[in-house]
PDB file of N, CA and C in Angstrom:
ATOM      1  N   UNK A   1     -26.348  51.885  10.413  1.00  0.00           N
ATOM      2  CA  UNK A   1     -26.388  50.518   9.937  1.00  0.00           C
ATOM      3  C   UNK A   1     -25.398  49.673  10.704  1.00  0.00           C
ATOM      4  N   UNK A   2     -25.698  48.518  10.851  1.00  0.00           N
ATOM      5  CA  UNK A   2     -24.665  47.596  11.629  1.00  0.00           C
ATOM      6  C   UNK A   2     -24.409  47.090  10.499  1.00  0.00           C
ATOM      7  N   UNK A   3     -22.192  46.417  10.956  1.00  0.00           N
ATOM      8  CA  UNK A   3     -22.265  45.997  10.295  1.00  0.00           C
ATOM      9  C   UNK A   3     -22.250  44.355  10.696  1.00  0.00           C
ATOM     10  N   UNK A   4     -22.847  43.472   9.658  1.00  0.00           N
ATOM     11  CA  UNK A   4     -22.729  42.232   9.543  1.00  0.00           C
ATOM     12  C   UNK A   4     -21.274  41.267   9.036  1.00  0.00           C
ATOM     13  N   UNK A   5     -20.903  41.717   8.814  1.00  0.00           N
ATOM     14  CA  UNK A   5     -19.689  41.213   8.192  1.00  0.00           C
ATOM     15  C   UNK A   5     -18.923  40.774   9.409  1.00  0.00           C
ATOM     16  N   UNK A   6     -18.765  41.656  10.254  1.00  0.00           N
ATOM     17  CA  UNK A   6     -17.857  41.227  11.376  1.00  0.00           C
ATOM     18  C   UNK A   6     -18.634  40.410  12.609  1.00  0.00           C
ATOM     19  N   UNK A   7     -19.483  40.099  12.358  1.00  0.00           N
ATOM     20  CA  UNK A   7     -20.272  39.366  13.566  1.00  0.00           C
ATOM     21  C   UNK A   7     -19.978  37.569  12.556  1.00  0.00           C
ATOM     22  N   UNK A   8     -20.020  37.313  11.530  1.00  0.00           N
ATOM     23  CA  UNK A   8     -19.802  36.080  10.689  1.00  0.00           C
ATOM     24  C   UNK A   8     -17.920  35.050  11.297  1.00  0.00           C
ATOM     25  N   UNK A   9     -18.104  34.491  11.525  1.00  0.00           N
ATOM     26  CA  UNK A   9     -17.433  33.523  11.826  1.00  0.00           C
ATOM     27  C   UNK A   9     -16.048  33.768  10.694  1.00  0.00           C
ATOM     28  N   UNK A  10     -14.835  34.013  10.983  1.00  0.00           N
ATOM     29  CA  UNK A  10     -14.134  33.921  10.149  1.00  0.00           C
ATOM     30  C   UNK A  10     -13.817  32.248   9.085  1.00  0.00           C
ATOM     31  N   UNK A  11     -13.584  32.615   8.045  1.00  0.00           N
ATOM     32  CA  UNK A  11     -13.760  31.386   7.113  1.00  0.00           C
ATOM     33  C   UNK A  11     -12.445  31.163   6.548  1.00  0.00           C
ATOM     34  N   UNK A  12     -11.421  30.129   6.872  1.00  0.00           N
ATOM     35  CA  UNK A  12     -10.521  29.575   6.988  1.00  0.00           C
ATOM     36  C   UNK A  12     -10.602  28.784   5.263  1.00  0.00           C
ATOM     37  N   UNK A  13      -9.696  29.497   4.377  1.00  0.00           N
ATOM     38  CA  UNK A  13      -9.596  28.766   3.142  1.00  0.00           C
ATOM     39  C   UNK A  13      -9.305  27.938   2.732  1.00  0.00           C
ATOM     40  N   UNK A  14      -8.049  27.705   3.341  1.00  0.00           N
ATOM     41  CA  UNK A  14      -6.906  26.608   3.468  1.00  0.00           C
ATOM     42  C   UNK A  14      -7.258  25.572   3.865  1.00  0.00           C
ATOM     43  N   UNK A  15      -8.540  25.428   4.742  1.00  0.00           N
ATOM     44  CA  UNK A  15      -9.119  23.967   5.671  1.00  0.00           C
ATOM     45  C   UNK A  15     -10.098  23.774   4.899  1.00  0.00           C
ATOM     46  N   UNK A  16     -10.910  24.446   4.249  1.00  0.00           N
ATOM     47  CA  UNK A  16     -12.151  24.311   3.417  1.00  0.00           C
ATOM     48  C   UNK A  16     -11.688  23.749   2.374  1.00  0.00           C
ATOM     49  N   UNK A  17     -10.935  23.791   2.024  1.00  0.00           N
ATOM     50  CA  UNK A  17     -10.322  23.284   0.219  1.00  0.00           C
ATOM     51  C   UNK A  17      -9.673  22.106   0.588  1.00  0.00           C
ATOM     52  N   UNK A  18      -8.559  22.171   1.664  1.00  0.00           N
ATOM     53  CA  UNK A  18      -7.936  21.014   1.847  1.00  0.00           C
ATOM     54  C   UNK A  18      -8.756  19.600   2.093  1.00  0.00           C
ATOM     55  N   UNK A  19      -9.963  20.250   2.935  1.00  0.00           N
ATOM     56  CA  UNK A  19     -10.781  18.968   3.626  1.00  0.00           C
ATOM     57  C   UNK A  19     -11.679  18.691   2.397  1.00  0.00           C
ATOM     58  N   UNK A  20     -11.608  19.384   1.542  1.00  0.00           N
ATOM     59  CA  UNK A  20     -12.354  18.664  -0.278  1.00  0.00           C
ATOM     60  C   UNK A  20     -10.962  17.964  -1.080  1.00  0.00           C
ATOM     61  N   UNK A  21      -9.727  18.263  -0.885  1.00  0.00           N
ATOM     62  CA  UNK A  21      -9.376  17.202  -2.031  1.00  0.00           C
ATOM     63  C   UNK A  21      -8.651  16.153  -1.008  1.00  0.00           C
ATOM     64  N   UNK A  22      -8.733  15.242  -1.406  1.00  0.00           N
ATOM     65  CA  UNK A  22      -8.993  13.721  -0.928  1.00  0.00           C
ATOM     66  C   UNK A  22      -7.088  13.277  -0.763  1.00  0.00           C
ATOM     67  N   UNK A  23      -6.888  13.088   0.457  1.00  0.00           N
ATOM     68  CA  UNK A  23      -5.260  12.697   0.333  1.00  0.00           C
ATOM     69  C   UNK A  23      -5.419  11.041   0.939  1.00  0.00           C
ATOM     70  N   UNK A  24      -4.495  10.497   0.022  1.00  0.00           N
ATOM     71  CA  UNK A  24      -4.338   9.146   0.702  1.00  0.00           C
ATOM     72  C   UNK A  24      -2.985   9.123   1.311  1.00  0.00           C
ATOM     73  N   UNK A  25      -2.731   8.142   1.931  1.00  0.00           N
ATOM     74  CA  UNK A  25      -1.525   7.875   2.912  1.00  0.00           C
ATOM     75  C   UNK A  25      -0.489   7.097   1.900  1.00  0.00           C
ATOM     76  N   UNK A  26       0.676   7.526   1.410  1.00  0.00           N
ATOM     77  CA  UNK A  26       1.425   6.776   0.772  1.00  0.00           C
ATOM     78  C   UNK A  26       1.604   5.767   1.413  1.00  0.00           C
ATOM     79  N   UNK A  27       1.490   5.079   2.773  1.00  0.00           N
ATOM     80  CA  UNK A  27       1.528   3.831   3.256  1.00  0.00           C
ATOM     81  C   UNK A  27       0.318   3.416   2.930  1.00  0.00           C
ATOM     82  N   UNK A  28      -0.609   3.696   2.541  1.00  0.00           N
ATOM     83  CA  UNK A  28      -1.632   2.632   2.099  1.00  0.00           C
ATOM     84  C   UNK A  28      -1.451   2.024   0.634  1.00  0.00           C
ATOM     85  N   UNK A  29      -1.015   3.139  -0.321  1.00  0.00           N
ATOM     86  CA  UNK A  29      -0.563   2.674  -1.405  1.00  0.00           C
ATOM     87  C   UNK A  29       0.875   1.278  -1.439  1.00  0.00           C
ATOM     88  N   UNK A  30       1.397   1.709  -0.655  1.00  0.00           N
ATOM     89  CA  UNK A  30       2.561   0.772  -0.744  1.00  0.00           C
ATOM     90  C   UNK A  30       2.196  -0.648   0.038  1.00  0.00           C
ATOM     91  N   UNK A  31       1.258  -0.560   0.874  1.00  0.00           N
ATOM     92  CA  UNK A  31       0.472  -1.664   1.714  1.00  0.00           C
ATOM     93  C   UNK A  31      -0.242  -2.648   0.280  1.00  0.00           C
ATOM     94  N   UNK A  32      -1.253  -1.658  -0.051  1.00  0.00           N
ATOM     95  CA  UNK A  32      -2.147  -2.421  -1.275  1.00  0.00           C
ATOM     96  C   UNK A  32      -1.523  -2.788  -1.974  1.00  0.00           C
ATOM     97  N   UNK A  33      -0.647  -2.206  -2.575  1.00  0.00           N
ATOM     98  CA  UNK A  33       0.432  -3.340  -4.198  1.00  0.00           C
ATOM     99  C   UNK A  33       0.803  -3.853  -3.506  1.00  0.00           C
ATOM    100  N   UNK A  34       1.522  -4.146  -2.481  1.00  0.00           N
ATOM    101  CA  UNK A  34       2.527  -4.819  -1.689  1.00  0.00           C
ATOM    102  C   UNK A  34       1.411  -6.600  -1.421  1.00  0.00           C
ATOM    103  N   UNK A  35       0.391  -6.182  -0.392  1.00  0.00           N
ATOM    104  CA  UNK A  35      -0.201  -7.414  -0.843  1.00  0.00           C
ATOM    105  C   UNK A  35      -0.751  -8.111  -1.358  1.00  0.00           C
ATOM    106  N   UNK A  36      -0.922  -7.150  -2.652  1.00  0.00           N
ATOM    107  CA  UNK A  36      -1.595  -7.654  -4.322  1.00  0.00           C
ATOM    108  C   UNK A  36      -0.322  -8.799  -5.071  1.00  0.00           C
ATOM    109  N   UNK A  37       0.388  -8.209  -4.781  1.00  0.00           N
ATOM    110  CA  UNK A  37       1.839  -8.394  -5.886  1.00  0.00           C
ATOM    111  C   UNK A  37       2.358  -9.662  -4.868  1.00  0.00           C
ATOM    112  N   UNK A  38       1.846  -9.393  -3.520  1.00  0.00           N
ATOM    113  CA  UNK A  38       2.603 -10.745  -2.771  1.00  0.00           C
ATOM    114  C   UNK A  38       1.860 -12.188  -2.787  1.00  0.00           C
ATOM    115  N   UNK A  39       0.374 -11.721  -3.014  1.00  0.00           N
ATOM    116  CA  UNK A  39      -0.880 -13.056  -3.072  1.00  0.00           C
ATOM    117  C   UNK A  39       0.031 -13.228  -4.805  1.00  0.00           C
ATOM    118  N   UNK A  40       0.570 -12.656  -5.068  1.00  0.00           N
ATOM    119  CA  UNK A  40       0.381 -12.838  -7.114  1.00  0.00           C
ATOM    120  C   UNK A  40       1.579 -14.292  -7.407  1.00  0.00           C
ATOM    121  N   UNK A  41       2.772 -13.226  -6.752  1.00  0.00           N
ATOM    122  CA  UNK A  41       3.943 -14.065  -6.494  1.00  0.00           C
ATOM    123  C   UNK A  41       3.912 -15.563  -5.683  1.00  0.00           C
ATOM    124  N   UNK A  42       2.904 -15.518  -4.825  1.00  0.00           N
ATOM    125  CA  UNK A  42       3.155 -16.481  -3.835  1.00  0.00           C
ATOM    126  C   UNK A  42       2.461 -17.402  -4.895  1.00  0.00           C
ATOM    127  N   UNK A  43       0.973 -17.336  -5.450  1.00  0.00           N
ATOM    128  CA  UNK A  43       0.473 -18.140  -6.204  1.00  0.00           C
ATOM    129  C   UNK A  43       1.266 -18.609  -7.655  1.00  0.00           C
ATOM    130  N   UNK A  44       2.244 -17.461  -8.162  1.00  0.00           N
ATOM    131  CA  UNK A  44       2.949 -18.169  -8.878  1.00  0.00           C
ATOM    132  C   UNK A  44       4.202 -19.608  -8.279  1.00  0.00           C
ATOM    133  N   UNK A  45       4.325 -18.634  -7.582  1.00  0.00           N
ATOM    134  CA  UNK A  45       5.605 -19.687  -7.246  1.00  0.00           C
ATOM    135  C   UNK A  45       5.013 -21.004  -6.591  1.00  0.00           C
ATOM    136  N   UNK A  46       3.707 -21.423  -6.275  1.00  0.00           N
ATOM    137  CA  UNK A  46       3.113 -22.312  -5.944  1.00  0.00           C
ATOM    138  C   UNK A  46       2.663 -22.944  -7.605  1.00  0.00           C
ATOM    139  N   UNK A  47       2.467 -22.458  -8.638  1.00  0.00           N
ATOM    140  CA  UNK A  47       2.267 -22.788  -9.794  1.00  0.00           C
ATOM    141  C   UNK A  47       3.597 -23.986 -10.075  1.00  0.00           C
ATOM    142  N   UNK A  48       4.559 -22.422 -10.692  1.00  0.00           N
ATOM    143  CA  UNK A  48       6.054 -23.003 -11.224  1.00  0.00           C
ATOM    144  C   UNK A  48       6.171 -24.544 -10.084  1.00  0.00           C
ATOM    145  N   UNK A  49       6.106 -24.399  -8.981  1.00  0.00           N
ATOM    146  CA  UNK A  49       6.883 -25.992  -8.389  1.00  0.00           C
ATOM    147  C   UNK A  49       5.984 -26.433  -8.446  1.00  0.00           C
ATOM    148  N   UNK A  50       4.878 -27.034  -9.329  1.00  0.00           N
ATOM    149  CA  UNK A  50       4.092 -27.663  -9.317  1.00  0.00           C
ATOM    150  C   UNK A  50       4.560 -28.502 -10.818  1.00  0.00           C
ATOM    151  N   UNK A  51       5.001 -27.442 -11.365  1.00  0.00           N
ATOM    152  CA  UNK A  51       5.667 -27.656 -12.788  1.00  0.00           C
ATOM    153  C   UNK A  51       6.827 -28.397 -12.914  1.00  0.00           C
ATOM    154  N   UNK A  52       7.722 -28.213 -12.229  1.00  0.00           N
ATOM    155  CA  UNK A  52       9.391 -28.124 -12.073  1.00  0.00           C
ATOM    156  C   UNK A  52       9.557 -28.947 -11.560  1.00  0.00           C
ATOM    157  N   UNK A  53       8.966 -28.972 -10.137  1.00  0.00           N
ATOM    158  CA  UNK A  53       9.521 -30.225  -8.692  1.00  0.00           C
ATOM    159  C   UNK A  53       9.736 -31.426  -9.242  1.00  0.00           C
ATOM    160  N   UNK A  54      10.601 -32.046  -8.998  1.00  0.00           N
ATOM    161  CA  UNK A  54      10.808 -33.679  -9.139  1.00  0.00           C
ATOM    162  C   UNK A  54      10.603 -34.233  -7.502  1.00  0.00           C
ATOM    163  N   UNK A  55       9.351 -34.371  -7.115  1.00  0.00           N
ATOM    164  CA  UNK A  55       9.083 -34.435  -5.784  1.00  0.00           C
ATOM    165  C   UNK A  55       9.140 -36.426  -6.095  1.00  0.00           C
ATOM    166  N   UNK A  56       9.641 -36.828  -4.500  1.00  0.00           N
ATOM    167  CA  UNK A  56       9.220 -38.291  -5.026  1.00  0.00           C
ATOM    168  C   UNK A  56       8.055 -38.403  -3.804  1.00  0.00           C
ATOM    169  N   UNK A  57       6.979 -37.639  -3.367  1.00  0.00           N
ATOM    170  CA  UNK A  57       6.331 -38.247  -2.619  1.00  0.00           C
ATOM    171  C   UNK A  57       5.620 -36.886  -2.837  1.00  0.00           C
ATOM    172  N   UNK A  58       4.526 -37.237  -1.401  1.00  0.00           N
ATOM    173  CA  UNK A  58       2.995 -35.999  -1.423  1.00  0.00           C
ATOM    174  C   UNK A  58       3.607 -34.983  -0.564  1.00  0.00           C
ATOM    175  N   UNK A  59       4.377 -35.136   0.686  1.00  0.00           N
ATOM    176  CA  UNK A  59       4.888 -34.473   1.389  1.00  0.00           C
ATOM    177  C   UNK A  59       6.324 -34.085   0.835  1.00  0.00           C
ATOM    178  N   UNK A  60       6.948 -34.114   0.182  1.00  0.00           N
ATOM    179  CA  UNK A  60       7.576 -33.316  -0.688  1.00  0.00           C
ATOM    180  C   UNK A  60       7.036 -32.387  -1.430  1.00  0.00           C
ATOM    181  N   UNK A  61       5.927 -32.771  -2.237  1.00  0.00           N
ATOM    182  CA  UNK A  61       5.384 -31.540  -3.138  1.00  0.00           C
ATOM    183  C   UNK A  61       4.969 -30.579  -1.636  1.00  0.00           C
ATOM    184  N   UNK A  62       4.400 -31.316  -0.619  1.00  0.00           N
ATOM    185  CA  UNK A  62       3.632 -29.574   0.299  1.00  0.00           C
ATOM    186  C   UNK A  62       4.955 -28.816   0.477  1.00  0.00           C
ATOM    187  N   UNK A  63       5.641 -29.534   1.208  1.00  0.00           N
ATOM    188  CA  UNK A  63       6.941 -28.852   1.412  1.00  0.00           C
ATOM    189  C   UNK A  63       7.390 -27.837   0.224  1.00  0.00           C
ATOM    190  N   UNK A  64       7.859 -28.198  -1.180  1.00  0.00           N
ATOM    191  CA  UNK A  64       8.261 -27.452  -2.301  1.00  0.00           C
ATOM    192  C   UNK A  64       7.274 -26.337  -2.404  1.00  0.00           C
ATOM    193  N   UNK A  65       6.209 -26.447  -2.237  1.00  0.00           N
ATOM    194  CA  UNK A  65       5.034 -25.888  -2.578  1.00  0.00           C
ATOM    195  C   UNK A  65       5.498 -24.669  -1.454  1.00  0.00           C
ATOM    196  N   UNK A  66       5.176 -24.693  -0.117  1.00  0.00           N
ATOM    197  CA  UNK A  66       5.211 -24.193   1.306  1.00  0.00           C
ATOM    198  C   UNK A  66       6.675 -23.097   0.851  1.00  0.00           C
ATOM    199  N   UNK A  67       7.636 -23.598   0.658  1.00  0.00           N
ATOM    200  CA  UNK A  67       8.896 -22.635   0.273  1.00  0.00           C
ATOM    201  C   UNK A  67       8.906 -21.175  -0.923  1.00  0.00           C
ATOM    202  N   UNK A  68       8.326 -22.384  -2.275  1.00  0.00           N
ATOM    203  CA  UNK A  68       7.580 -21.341  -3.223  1.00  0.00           C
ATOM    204  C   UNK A  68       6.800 -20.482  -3.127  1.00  0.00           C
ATOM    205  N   UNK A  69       5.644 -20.761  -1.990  1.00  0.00           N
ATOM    206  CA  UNK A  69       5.001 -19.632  -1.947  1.00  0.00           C
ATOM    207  C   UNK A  69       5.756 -18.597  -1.071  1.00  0.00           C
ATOM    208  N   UNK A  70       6.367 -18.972  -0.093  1.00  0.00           N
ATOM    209  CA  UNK A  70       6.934 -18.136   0.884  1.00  0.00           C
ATOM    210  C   UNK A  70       8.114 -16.781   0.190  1.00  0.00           C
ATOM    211  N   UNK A  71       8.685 -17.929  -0.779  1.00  0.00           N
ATOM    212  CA  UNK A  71       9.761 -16.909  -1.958  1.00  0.00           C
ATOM    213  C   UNK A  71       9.120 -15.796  -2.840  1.00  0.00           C
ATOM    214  N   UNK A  72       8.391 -16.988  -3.649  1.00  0.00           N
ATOM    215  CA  UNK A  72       7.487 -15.647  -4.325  1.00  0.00           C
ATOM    216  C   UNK A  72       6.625 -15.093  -4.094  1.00  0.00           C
ATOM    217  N   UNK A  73       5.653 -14.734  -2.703  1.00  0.00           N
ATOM    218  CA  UNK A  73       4.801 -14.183  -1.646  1.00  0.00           C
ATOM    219  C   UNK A  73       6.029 -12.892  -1.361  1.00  0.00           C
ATOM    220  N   UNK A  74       7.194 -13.387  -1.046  1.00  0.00           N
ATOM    221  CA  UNK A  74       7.815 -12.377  -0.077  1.00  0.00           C
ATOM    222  C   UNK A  74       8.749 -11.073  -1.299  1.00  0.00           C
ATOM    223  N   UNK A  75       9.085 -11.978  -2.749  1.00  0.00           N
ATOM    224  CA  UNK A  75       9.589 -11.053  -4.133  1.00  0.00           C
ATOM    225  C   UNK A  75       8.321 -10.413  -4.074  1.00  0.00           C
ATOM    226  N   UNK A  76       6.776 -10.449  -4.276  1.00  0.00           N
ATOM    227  CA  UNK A  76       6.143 -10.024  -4.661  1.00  0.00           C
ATOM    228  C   UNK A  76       5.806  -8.639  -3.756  1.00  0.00           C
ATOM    229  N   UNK A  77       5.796  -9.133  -2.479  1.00  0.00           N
ATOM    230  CA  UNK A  77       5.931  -8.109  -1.261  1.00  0.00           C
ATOM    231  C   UNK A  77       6.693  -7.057  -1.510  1.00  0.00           C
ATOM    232  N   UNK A  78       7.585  -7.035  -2.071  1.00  0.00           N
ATOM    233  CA  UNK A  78       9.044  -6.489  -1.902  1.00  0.00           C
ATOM    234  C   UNK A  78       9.396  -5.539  -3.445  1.00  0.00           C
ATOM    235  N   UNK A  79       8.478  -6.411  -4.192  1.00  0.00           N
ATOM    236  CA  UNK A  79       8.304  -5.654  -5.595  1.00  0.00           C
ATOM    237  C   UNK A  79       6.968  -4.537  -5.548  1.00  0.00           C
ATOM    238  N   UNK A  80       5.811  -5.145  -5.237  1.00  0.00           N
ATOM    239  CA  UNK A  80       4.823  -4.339  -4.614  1.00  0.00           C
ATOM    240  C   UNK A  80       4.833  -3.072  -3.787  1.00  0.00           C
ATOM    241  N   UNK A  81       6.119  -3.295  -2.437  1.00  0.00           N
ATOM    242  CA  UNK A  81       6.200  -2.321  -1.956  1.00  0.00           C
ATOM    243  C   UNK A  81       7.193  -1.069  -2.786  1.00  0.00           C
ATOM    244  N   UNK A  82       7.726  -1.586  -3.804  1.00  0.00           N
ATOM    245  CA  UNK A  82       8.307  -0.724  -4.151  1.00  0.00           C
ATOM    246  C   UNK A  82       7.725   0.223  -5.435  1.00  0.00           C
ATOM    247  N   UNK A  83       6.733  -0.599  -5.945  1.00  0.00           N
ATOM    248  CA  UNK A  83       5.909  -0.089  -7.070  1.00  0.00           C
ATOM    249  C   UNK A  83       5.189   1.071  -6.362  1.00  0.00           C
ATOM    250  N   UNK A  84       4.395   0.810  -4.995  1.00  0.00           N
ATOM    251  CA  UNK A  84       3.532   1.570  -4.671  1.00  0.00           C
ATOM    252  C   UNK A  84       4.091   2.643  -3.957  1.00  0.00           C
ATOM    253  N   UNK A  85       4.900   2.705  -3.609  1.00  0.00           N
ATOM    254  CA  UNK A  85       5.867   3.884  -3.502  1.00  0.00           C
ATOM    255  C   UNK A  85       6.069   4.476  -4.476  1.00  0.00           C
ATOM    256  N   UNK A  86       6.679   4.253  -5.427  1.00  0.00           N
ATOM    257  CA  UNK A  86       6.904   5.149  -6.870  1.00  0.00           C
ATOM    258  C   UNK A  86       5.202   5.658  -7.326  1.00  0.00           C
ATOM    259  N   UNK A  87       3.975   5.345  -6.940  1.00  0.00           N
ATOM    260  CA  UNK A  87       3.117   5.683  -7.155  1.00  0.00           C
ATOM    261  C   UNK A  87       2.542   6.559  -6.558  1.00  0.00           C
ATOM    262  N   UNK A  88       2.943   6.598  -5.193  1.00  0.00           N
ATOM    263  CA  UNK A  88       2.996   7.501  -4.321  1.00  0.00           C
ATOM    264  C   UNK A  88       3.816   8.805  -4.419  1.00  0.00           C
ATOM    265  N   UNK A  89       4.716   8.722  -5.003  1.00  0.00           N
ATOM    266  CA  UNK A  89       5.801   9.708  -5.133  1.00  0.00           C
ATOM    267  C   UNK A  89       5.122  10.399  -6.317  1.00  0.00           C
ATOM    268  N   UNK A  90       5.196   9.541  -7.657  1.00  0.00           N
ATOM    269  CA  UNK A  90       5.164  10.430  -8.483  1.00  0.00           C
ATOM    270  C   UNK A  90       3.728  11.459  -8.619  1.00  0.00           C
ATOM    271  N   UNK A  91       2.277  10.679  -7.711  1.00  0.00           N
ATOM    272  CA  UNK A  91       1.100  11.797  -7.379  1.00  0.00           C
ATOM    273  C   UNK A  91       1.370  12.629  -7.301  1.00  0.00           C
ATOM    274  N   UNK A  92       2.155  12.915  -6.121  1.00  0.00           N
ATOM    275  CA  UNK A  92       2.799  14.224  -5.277  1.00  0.00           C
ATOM    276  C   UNK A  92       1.984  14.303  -4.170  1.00  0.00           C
ATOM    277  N   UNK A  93       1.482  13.052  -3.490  1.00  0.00           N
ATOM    278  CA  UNK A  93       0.582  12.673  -2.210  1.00  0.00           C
ATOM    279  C   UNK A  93       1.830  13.218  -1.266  1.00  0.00           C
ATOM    280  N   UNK A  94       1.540  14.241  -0.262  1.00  0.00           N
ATOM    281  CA  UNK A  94       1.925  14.572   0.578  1.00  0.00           C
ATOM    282  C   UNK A  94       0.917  14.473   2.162  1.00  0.00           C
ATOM    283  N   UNK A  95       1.108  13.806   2.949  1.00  0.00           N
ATOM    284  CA  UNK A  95       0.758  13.462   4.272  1.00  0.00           C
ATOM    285  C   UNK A  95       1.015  14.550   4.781  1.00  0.00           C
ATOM    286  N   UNK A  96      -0.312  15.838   5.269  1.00  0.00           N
ATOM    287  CA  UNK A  96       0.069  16.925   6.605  1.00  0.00           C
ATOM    288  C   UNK A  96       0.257  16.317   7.768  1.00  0.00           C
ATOM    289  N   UNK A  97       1.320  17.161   7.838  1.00  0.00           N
ATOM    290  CA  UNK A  97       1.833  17.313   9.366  1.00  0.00           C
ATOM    291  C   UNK A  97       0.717  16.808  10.620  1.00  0.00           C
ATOM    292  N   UNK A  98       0.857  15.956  11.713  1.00  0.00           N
ATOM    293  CA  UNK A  98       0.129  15.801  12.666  1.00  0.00           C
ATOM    294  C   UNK A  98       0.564  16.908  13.832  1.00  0.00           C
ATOM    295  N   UNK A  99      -0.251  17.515  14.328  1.00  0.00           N
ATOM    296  CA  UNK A  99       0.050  18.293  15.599  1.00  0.00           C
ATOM    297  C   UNK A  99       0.313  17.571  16.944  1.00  0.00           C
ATOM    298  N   UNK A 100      -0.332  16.830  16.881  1.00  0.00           N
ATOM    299  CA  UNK A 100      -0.544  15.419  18.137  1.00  0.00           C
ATOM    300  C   UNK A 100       1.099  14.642  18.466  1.00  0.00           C
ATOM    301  N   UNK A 101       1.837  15.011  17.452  1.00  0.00           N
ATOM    302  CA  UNK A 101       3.019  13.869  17.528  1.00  0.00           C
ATOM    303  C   UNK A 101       3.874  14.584  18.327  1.00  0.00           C
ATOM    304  N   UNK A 102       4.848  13.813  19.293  1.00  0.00           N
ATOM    305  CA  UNK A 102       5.818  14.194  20.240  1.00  0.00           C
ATOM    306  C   UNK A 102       7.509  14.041  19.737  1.00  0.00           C
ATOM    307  N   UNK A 103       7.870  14.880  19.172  1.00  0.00           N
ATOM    308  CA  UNK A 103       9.501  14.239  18.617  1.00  0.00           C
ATOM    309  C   UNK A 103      10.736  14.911  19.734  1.00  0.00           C
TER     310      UNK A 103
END
C-alpha cells in the first residue's frame, strides 16, 4: 500500500486560524475616533461661538467661528486619539510582526 499521507502538502495551523480571525490595526482605531471626535468638537465649538461671541461685525463672527472650530476640531482629535487607543488596548489587538521591515 502507498502511503498517502506523506505525498499531502503539509498544513500549517497557525496561518489557517490566524488568517480566519480578523485583526485590525490599532492605528485605525485611533484614526477613526480621532476623526469622529474631531468633526464633533470642531462643530461644537463652531456652535458655542455662535452663542457666546459678542462679534461686532460678519467678519468677526467667521474669524471666532474659524478659531473654534480649529480648538475644538483639534481637543476632539486629541480626545479621540486617546479613546481609541484605550480601545485598542483593552481588545488585546495585537499587530504581527512584518518580515519585510529593515531595523
Amino acid at each position: 500500500m502507498e502511503d498517502t499521507d506523506s505525498q499531502s502538502p503539509p498544513v500549517e495551523h497557525d496561518t489557517v486560524q490566524a488568517s480566519r480571525i480578523p485583526t485590525i490595526d490599532p492605528s485605525e482605531a485611533v484614526t477613526g475616533v480621532a476623526i469622529v471626535l474631531g468633526i464633533l468638537g470642531g462643530a461644537i465649538g463652531v456652535v458655542s461661538t455662535l452663542f457666546q461671541a459678542d462679534a461686532s461685525g460678519v467678519g468677526s463672527w467667521i474669524v471666532y467661528c474659524f478659531i473654534a472650530a480649529l480648538a475644538g476640531g483639534s481637543a476632539g482629535i486629541v480626545v479621540g486619539g486617546m479613546f481609541g487607543a484605550i480601545f485598542a488596548v483593552t481588545r488585546g489587538i495585537t499587530v504581527p510582526a512584518r518580515s519585510d521591515r529593515q531595523g
